[in-house]
Protein backbone atom coordinates (compact mmCIF):
# COMPACT_ATOMS: atom_id res chain seq x y z
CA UNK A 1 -37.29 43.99 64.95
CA UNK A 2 -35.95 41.74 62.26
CA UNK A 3 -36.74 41.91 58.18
CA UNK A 4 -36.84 40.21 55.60
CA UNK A 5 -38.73 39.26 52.29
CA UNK A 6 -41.25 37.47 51.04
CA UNK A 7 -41.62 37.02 47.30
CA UNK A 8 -42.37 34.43 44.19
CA UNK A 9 -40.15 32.91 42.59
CA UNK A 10 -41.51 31.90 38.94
CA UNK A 11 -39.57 30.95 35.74
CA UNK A 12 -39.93 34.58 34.46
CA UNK A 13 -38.64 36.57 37.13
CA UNK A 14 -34.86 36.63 38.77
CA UNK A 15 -33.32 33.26 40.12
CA UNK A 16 -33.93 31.76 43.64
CA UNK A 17 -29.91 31.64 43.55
CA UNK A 18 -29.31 35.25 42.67
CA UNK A 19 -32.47 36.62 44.33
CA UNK A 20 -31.01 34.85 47.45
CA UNK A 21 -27.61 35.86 47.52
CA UNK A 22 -29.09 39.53 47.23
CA UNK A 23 -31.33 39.59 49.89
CA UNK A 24 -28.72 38.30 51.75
CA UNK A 25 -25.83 40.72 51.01
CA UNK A 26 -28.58 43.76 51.79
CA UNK A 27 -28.51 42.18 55.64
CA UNK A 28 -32.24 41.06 55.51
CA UNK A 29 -31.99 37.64 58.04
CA UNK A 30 -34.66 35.57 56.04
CA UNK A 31 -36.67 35.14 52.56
CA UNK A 32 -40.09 33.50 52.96
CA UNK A 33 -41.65 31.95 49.08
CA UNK A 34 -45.05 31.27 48.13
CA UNK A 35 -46.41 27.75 47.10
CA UNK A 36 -49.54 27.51 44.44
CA UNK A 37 -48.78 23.96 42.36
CA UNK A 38 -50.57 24.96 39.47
CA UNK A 39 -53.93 27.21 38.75
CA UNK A 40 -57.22 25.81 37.17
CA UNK A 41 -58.26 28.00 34.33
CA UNK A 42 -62.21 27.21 35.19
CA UNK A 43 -61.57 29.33 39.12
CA UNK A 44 -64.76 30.24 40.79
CA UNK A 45 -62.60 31.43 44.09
CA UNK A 46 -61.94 34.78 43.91
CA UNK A 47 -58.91 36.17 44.49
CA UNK A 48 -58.18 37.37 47.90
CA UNK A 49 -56.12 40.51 46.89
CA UNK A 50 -59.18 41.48 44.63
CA UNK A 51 -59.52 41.70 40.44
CA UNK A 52 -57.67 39.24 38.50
CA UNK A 53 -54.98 37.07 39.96
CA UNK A 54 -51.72 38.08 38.49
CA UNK A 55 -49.74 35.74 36.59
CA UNK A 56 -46.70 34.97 39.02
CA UNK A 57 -49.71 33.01 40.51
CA UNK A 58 -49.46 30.65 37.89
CA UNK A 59 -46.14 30.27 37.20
CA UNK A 60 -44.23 29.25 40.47
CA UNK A 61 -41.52 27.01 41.03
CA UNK A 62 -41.58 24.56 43.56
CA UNK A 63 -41.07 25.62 47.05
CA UNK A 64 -38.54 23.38 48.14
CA UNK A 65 -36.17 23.03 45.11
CA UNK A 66 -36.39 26.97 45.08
CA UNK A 67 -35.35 27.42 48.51
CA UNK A 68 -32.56 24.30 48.17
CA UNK A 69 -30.77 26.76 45.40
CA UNK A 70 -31.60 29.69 48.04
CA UNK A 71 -29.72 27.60 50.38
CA UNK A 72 -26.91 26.52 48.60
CA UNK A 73 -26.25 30.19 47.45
CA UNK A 74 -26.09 32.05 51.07
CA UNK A 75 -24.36 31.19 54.06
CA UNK A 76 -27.00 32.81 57.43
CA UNK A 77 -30.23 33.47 55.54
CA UNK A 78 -33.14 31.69 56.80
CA UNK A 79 -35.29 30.41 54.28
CA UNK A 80 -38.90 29.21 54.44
CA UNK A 81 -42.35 28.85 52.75
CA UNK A 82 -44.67 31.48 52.60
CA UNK A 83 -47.05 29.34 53.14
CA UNK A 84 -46.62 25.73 52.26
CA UNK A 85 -50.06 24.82 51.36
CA UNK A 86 -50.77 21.62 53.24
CA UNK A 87 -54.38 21.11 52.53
CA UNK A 88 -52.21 19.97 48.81
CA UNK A 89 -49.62 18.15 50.23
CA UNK A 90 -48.72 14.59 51.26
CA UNK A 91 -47.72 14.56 54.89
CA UNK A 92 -44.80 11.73 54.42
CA UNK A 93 -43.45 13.47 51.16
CA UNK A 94 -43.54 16.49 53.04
CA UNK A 95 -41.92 15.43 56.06
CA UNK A 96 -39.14 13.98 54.19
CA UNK A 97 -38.59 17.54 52.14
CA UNK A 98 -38.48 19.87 54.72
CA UNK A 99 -36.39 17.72 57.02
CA UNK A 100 -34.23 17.48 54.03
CA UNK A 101 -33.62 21.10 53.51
CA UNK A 102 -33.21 21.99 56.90
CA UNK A 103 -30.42 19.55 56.67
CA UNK A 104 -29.41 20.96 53.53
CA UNK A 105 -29.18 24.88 55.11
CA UNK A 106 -27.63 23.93 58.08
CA UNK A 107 -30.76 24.03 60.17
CA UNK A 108 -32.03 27.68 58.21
CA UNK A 109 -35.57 26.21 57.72
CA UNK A 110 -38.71 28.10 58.87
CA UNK A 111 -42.12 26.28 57.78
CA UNK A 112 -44.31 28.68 56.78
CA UNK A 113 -47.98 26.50 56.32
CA UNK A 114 -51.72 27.42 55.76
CA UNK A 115 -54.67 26.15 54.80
CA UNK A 116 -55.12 28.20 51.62
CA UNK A 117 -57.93 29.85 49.70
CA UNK A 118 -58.06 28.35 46.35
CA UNK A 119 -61.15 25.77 46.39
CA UNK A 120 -60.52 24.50 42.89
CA UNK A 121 -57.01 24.12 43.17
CA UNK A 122 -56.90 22.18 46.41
CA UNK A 123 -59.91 20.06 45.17
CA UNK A 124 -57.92 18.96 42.23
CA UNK A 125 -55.49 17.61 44.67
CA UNK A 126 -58.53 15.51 46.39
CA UNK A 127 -59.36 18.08 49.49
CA UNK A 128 -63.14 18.80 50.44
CA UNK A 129 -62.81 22.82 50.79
CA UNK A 130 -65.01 22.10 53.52
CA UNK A 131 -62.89 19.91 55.99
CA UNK A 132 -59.69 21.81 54.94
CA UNK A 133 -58.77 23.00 58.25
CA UNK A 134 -58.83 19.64 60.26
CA UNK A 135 -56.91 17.77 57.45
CA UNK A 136 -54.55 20.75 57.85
CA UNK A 137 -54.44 20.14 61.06
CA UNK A 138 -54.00 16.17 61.50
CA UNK A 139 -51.15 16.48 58.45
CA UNK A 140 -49.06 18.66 60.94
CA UNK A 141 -49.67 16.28 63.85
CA UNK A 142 -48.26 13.83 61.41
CA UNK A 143 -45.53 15.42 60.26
CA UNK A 144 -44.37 16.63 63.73
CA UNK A 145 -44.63 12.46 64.56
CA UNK A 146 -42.25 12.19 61.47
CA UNK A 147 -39.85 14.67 62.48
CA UNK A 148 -39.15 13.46 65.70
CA UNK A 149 -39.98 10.06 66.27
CA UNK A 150 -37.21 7.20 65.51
CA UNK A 151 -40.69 4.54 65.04
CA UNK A 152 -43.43 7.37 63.65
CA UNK A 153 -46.97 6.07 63.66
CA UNK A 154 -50.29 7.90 62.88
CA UNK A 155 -53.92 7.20 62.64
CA UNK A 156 -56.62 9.49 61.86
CA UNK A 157 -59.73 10.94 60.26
CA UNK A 158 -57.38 12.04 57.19
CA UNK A 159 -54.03 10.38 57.74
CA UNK A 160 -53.29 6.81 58.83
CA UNK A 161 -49.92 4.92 58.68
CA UNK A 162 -48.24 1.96 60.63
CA UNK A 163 -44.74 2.08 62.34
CA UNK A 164 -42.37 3.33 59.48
CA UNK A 165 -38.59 4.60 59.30
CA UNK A 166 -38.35 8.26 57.90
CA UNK A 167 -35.27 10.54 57.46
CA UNK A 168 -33.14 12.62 57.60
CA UNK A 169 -34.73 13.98 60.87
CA UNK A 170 -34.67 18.04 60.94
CA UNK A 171 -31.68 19.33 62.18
CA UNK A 172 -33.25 21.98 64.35
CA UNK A 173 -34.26 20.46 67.43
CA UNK A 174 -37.06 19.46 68.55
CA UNK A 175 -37.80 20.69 64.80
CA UNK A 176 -38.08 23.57 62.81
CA UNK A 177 -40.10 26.71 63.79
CA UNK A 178 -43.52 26.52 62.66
CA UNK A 179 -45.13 29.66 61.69
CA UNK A 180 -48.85 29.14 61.13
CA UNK A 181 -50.38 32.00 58.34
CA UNK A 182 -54.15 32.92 58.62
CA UNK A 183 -56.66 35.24 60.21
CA UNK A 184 -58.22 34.93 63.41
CA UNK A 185 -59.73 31.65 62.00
CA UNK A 186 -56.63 30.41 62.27
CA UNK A 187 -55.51 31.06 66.30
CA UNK A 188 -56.36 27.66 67.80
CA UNK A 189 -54.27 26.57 65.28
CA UNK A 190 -50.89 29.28 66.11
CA UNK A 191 -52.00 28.60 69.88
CA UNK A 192 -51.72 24.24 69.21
CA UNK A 193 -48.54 24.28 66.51
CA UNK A 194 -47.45 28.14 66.07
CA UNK A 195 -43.70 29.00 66.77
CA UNK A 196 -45.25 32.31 65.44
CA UNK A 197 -48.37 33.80 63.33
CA UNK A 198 -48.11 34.27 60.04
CA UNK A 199 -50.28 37.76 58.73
CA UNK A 200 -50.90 39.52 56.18
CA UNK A 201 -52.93 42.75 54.49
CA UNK A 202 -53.39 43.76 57.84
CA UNK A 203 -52.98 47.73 59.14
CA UNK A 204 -51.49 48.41 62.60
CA UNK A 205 -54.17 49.70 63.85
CA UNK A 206 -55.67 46.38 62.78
CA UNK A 207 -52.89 44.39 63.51
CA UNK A 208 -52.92 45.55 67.70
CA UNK A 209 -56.67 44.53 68.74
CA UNK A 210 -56.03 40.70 66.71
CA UNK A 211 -52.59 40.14 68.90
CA UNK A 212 -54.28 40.52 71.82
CA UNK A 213 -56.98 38.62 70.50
CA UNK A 214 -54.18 35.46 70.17
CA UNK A 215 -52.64 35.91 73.58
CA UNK A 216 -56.16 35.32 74.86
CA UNK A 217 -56.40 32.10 72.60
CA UNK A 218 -52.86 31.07 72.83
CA UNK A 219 -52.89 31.59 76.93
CA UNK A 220 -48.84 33.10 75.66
CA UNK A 221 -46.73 35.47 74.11
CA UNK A 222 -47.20 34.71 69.97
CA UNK A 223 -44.00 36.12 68.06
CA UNK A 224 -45.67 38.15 65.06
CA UNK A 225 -44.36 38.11 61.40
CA UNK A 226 -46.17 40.27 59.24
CA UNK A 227 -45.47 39.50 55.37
CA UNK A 228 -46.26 40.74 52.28
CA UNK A 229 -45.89 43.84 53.77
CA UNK A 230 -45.14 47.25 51.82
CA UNK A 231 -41.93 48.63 52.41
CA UNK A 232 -43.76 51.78 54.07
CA UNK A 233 -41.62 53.99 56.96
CA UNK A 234 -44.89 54.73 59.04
CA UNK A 235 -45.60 51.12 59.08
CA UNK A 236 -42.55 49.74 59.96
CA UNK A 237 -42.48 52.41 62.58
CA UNK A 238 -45.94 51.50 64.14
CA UNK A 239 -45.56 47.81 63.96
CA UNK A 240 -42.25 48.21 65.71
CA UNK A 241 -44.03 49.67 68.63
CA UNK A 242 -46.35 46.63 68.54
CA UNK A 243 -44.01 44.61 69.43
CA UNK A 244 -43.78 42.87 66.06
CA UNK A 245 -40.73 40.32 66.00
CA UNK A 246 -40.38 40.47 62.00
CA UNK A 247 -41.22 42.44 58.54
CA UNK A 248 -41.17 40.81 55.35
CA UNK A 249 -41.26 43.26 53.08
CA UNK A 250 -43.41 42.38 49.53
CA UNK A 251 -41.17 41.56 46.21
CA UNK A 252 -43.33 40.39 43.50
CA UNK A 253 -41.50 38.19 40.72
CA UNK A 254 -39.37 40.47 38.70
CA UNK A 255 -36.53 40.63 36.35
CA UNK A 256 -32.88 41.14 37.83
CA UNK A 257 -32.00 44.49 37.31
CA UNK A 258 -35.82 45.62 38.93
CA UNK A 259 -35.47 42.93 42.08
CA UNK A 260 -32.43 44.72 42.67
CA UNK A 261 -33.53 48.42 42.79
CA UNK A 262 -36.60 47.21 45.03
CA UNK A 263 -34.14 45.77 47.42
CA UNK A 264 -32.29 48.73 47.68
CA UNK A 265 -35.27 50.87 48.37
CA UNK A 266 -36.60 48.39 51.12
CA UNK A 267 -32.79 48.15 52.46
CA UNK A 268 -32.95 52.26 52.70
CA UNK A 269 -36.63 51.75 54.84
CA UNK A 270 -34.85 49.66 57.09
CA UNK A 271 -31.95 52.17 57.58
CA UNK A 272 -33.94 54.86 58.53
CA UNK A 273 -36.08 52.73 61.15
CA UNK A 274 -32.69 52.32 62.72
């Protein structure tokens, strides 16, 4: 089984340059980000983790200029979003920026993409909440067109272009590993576009009855990553048996000094699942 982490990066916490570097030197293979472009103050959505929404929420840096310093700082980490919220994004402008920084990493990319839970936020960005999952859906479609076609054309309910010219093309071929985050509500869409699934807050006990779930959807073998997972022995332990391909182990935005004595303690979890 493979770890890694999955944090925010804001302005108030430690650097993606020096919070790369360290998750690096502690041997974890990959650091996954979270995306949230801003955070309307009037939010009738409530928070998925329950009570008020802590403030690393609003304060995020961009996904993919985090990551690019995350890049440019480590040598064999892979680096990805966790998740890329592409019921808020521009298919063509996000084509064109993760092909970019997988070219950037030397092919380290892993796109990390969901629908997300936020009505407000995604409805300042011109998304209907309610047809959220098949614009999700058709922006991937496009987006795979723009990775890998020389001539990429699309036409859809949500997305229509003519023949255009975009690169660079992803370096990882025939592009990088998607890995779709969700619930079960999400499993057609792992079993259509998932290199793996993408869960969270879920208990291995939980976690065992839902995989099985997906092989029966997927008609295949899913790889798992659980993230935003607590750095938790037992856990690790029991997911292990599940057959889980990857932790990422939970590291909320902090200063320096505190990022690093969390990474230690999750580096000494991993040593004694070994």
């Amino acid at each position: 089984m493979k770890f890694g982490i999955s944090s925010f990066i804001t302005d108030q916490g430690i650097g993606p340059a020096e919070l790369g570097r360290a998750v690096e030197e502690r041997g974890f293979d990959s650091l996954l980000i979270a995306e949230h472009s801003h955070i309307p103050v009037n939010r009738r959505s409530p928070y998925p983790g329950g009570g008020e929404l802590p403030e690393m929420y609003y304060r995020l840096l961009d996904p993919f200029i985090a990551l690019t310093a995350v890049a440019s700082a480590t040598e064999r980490l892979l680096v990805g979003t966790g998740i890329a919220l592409l019921s808020q994004r521009d298919p063509i402008i996000t084509a064109k920026e993760t092909a970019s920084l997988d070219l950037v990493s030397g092919g380290r990319f892993l796109f990390g993409v969901g629908i997300g839970w936020n009505r407000e936020e995604m409805e300042d960005h011109g998304t209907d909440p309610s047809t959220r999952g098949r614009l999700v859906d058709e922006r991937l479609r496009a987006i795979l067109t723009l990775w890998t076609e020389e001539k990429a054309e699309f036409h859809g309910e949500f997305v229509d272009f003519d023949p255009v010219y975009l690169w660079p093309k992803p370096v990882r071929k025939p592009h990088p590993p998607i890995y779709v985050g969700g619930g079960e509500g999400a499993f057609r869409r792992v079993a259509e576009f998932g290199d793996a699934w993408l869960v969270s807050n879920v208990t291995p006990d939980e976690l065992g009855p839902r995989m099985a779930r997906l092989r029966e959807t997927a008609g295949r073998e899913v790889p798992v990553t659980v993230y935003w997972a607590p750095p938790d022995p037992e856990d690790v332990a029991a997911y292990s048996r599940l057959g889980v391909e990857r932790i990422l182990f939970s590291l909320p935005a902090m200063p320096e000094a505190e990022t690093f004595r969390a990474l230690d303690e999750m580096t000494a979890v991993v040593d004694k699942t070994r």
